[in-house]
C-alpha atoms as a PDB file:
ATOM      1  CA  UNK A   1       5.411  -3.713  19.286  1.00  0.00           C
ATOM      2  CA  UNK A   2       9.113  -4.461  19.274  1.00  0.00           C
ATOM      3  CA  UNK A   3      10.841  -2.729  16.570  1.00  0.00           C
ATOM      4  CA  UNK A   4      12.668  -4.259  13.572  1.00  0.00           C
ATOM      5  CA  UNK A   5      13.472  -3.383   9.897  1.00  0.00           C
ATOM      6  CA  UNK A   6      12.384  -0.507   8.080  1.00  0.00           C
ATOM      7  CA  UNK A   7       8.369  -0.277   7.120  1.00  0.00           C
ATOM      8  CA  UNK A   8       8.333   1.728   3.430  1.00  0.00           C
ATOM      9  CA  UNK A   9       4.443   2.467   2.261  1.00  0.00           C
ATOM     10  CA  UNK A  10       3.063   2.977  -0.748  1.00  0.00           C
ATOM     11  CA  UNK A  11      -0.287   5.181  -0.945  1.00  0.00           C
ATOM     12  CA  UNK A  12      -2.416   6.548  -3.858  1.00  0.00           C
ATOM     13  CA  UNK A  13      -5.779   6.644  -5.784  1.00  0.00           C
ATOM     14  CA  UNK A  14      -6.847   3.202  -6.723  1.00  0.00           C
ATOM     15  CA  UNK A  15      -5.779   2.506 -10.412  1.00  0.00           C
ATOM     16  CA  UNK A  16      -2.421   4.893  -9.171  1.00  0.00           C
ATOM     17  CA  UNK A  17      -0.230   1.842 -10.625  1.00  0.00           C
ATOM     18  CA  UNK A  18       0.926   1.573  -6.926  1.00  0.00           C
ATOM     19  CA  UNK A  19       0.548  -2.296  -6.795  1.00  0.00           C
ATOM     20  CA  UNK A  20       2.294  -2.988  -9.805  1.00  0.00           C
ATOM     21  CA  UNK A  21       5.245  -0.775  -8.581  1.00  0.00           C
ATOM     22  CA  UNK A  22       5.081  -2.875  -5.391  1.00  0.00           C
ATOM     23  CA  UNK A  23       5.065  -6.195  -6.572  1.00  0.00           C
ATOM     24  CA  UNK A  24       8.517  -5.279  -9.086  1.00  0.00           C
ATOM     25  CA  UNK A  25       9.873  -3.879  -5.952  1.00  0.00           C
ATOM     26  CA  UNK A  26       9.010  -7.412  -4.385  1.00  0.00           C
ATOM     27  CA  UNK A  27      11.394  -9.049  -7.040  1.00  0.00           C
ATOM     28  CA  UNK A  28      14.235  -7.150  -6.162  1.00  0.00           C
ATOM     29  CA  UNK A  29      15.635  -9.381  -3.478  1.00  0.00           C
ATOM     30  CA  UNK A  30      18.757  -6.865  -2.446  1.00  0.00           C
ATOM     31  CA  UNK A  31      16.180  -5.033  -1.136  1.00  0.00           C
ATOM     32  CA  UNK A  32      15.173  -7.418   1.311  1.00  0.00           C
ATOM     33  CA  UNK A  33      11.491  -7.147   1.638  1.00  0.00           C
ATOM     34  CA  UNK A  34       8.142  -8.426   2.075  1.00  0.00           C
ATOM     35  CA  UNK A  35       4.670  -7.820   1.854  1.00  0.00           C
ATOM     36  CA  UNK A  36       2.400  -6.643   4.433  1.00  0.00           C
ATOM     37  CA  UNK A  37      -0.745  -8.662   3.599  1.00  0.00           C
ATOM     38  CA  UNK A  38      -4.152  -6.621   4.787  1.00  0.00           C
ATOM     39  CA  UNK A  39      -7.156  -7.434   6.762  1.00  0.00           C
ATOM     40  CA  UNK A  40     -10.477  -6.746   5.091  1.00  0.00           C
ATOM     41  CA  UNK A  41     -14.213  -7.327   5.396  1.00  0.00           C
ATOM     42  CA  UNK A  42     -15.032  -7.492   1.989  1.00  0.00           C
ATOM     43  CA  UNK A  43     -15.198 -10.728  -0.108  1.00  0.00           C
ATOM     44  CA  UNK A  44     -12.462 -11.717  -2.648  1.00  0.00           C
ATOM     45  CA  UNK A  45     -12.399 -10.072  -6.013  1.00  0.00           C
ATOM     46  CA  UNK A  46     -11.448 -12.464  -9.060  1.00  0.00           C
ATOM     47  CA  UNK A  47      -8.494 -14.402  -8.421  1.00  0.00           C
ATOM     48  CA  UNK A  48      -7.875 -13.496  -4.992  1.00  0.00           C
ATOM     49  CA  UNK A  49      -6.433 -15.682  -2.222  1.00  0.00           C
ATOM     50  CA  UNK A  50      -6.845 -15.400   1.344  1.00  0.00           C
ATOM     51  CA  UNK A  51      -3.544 -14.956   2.504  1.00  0.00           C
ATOM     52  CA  UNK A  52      -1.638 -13.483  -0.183  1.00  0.00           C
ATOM     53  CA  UNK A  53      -4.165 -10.821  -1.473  1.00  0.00           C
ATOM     54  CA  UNK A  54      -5.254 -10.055   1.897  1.00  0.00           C
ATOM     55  CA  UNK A  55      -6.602 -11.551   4.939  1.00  0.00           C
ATOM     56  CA  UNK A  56     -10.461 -12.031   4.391  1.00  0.00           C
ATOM     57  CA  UNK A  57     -12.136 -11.952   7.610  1.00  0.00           C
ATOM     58  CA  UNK A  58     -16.162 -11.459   8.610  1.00  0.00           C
ATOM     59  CA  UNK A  59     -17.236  -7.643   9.418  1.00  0.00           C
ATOM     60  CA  UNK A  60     -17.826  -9.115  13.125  1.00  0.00           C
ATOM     61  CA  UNK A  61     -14.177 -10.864  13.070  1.00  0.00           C
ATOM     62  CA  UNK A  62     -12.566  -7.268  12.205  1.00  0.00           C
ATOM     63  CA  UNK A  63     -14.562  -5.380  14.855  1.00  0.00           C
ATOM     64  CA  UNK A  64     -13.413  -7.811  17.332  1.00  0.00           C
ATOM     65  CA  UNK A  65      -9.958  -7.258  16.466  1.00  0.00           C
ATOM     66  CA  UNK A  66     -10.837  -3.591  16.529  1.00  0.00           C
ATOM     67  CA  UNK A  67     -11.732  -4.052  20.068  1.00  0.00           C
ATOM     68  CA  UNK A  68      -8.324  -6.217  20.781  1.00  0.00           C
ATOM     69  CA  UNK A  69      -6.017  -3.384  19.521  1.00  0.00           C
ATOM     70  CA  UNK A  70      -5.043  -5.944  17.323  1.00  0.00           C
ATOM     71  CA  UNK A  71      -4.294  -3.284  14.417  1.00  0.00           C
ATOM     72  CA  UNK A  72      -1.651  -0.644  13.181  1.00  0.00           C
ATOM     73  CA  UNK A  73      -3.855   1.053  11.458  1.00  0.00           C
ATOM     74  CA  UNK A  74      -7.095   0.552  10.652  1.00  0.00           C
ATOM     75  CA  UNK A  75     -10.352   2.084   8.044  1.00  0.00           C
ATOM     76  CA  UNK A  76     -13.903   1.488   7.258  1.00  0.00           C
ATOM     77  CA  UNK A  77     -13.478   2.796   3.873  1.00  0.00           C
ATOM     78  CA  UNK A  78     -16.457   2.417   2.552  1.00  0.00           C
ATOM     79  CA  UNK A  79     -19.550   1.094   4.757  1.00  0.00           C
ATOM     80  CA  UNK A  80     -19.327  -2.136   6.303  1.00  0.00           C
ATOM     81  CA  UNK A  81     -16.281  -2.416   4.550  1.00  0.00           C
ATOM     82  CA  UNK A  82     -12.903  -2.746   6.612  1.00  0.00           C
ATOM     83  CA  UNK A  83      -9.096  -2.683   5.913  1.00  0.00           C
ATOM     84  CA  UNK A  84      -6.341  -2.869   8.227  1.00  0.00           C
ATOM     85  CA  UNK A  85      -3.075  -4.218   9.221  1.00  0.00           C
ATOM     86  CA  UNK A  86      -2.749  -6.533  11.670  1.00  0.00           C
ATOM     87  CA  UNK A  87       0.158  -5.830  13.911  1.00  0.00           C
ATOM     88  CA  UNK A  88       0.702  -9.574  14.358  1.00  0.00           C
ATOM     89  CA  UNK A  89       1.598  -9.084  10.482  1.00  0.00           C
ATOM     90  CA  UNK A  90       4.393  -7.228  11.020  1.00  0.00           C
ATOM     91  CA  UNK A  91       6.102  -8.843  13.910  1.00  0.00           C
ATOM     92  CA  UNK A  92       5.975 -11.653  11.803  1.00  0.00           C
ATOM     93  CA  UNK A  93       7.986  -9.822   9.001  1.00  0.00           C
ATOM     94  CA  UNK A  94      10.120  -8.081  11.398  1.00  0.00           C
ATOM     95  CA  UNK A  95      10.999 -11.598  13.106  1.00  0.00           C
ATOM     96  CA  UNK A  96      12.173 -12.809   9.842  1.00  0.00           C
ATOM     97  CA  UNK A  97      14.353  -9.995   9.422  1.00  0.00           C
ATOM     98  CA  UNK A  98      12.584  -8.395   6.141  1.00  0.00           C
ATOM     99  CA  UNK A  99      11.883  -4.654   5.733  1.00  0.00           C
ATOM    100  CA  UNK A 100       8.239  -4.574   5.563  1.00  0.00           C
ATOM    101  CA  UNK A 101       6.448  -3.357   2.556  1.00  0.00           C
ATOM    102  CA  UNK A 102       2.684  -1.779   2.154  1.00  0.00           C
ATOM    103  CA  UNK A 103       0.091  -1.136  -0.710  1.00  0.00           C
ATOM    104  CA  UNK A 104      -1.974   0.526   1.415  1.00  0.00           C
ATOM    105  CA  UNK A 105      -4.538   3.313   1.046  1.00  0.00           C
ATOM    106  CA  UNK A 106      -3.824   7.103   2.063  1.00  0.00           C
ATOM    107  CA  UNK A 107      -5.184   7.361   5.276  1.00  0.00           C
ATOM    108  CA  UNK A 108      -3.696   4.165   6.991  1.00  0.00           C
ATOM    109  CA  UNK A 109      -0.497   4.900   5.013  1.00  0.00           C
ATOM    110  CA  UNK A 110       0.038   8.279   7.550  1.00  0.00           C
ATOM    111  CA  UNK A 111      -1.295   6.128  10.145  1.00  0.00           C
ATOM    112  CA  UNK A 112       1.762   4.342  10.304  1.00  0.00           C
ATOM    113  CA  UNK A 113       4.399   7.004   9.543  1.00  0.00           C
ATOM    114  CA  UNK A 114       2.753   9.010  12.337  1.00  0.00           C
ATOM    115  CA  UNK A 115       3.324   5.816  14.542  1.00  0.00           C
ATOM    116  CA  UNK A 116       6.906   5.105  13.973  1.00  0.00           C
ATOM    117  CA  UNK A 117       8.365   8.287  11.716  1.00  0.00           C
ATOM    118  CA  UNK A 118      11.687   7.157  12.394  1.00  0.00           C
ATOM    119  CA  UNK A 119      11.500   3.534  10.684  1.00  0.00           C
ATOM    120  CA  UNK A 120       8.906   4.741   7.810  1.00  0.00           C
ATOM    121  CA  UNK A 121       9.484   5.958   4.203  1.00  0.00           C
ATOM    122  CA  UNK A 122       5.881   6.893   2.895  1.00  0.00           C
ATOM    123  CA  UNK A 123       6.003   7.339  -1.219  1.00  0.00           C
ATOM    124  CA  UNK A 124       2.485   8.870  -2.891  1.00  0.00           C
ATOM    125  CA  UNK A 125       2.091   7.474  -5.964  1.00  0.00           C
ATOM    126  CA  UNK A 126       0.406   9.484  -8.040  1.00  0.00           C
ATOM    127  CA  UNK A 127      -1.569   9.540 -11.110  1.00  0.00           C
ATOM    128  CA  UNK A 128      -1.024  11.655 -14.584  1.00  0.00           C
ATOM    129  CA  UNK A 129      -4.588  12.975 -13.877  1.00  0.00           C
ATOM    130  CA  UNK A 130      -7.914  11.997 -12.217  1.00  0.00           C
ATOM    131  CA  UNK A 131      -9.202  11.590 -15.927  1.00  0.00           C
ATOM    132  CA  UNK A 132      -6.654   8.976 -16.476  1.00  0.00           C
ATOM    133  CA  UNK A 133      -7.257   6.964 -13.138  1.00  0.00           C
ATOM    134  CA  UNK A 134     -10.565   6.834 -14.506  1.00  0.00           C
ATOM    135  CA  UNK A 135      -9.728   5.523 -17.795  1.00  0.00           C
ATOM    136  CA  UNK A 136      -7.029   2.853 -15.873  1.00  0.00           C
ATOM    137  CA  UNK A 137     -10.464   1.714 -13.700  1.00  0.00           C
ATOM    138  CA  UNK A 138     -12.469   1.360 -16.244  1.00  0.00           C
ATOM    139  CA  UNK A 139      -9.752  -0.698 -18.348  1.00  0.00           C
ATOM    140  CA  UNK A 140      -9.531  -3.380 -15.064  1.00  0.00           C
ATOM    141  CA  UNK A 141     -13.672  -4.238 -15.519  1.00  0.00           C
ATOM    142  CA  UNK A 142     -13.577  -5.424 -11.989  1.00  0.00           C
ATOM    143  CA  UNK A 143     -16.348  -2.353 -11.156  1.00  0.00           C
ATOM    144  CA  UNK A 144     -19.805  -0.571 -11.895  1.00  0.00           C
ATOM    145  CA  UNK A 145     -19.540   3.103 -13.025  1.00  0.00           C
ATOM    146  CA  UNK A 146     -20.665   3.393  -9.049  1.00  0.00           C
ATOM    147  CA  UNK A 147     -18.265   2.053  -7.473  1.00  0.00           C
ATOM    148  CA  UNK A 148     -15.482   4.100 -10.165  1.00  0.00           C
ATOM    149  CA  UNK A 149     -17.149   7.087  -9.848  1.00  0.00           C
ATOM    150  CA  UNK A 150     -16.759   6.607  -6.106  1.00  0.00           C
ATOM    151  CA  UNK A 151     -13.179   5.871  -6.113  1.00  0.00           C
ATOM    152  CA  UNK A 152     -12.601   8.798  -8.580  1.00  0.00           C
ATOM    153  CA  UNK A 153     -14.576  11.608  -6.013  1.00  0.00           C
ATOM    154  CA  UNK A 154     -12.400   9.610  -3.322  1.00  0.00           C
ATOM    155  CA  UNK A 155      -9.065   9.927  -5.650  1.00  0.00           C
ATOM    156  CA  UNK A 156      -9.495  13.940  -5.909  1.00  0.00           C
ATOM    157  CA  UNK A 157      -9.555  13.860  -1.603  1.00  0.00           C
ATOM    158  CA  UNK A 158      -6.552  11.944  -1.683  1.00  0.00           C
ATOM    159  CA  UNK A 159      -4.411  13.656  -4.199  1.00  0.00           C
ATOM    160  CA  UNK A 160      -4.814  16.597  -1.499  1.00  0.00           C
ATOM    161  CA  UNK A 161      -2.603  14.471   1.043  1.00  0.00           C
ATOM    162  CA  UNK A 162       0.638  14.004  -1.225  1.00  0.00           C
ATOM    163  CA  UNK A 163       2.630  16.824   0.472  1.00  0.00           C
ATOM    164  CA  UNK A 164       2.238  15.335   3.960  1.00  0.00           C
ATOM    165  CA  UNK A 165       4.393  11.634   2.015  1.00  0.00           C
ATOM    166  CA  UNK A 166       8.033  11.696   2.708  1.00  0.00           C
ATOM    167  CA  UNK A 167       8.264  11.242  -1.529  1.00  0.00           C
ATOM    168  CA  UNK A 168       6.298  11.785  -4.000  1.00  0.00           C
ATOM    169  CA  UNK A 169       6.149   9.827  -7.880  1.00  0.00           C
ATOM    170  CA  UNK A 170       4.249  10.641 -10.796  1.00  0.00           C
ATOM    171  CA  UNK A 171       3.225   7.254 -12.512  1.00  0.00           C
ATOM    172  CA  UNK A 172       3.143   8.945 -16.358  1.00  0.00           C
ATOM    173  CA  UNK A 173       5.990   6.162 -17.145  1.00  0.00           C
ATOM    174  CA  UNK A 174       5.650   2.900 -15.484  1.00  0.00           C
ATOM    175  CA  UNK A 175       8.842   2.175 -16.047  1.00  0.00           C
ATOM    176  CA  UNK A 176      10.587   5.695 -15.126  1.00  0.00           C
ATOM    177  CA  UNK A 177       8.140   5.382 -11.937  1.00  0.00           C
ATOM    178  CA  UNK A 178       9.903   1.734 -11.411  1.00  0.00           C
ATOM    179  CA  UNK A 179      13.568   2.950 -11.445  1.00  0.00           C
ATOM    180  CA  UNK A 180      12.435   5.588  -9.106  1.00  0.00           C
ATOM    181  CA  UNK A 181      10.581   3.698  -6.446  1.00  0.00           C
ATOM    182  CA  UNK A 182      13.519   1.249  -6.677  1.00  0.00           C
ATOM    183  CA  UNK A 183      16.159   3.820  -5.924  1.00  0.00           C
ATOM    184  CA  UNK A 184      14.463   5.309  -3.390  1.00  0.00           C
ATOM    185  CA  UNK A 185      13.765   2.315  -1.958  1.00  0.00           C
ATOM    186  CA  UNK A 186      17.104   0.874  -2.393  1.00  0.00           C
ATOM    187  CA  UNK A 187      18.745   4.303  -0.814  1.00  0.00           C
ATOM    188  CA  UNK A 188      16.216   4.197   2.675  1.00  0.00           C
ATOM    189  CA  UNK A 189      16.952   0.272   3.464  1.00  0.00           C
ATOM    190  CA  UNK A 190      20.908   1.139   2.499  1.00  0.00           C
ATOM    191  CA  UNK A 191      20.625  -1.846  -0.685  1.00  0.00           C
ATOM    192  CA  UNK A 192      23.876  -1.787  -3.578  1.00  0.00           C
ATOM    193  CA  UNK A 193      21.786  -1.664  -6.963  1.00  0.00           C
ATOM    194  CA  UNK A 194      23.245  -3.694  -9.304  1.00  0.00           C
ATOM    195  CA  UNK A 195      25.214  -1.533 -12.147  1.00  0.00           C
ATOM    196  CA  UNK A 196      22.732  -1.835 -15.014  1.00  0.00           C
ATOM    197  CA  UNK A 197      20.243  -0.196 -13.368  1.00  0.00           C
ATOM    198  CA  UNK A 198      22.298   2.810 -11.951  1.00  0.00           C
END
């Protein structure tokens, strides 16, 4: 892959607040970035579109790409169920001269540091407590208990990797974790923040 901007990833627990940090950082354009849009297997959830939520591709699609080296990184996080991004994704970014952004899960999040350390900022986002996330996944009533109680036993796993992330923030505050992510942000891709939110 030819090497461009700066990639910064965002990892954590699902129901972290991770996305929603993300998506403000998307508005700020002196940071000059854009989103790195995932591959998956599984279907779309609610108002999803193909495209801007993620790329939703067959199982046998995905393994075929698995077989091209088509990927950065890539996971069968739960079975039959694959995410990944597509290195074609990133050129693309890269070519238009963005610093590439990812909501991405833990594992594939150190993926990608460990493939280009130099270029990578990788900020854990983490929860107030596994409690909480619990509470937060209930609240979205996009789930069965199953499939939270599986993300919460998968949550306690993943809190274990925050000292291997360049940065760490703890999402009590959404809007203290905002300001945060945005300066640290801002200081990795060298952006000016404008004065009112010094």
């Amino acid at each position: 892959m030819t090497k461009g901007g700066k990639l910064i990833i965002f990892s954590a627990p699902s129901g972290s607040g991770k996305t929603t940090i993300v998506r403000h950082l998307l508005n700020q354009p002196e940071l000059n970035l854009a989103f790195s849009v995932s591959a998956t297997s599984r279907p779309p959830r609610g108002e999803e579109k193909d495209g801007v939520n993620y790329y939703f591709i067959s199982i046998s699609e995905f393994k075929q790409h698995i077989k091209n080296d088509d990927f950065l990184e890539w996971e069968e996080v739960y079975r039959d169920n694959f995410y990944g991004t597509l290195k074609s994704e990133v050129e693309r970014l890269w070519a238009e001269g963005k610093n590439v952004i990812f909501d991405i899960d833990v594992v594939g999040g150190l993926r990608i540091k460990k493939k280009f350390p130099d270029e990578t900022l990788a900020v854990f986002v983490k929860p107030p407590s596994v409690d909480e996330l619990k509470i937060r996944l209930k609240k979205r009533s996009t789930e069965s208990e199953d499939k939270i109680n599986m993300r919460v036993a998968k949550a306690s796993v993943e809190l274990a990797t925050a000292p291997q992330f360049d940065k760490v923030i703890k999402n009590y505050d959404l809007n203290i974790a905002l300001e945060e992510a945005h300066r640290l942000v801002a200081d990795y891709v060298g952006a000016e923040m404008s004065s009112e939110e010094e």
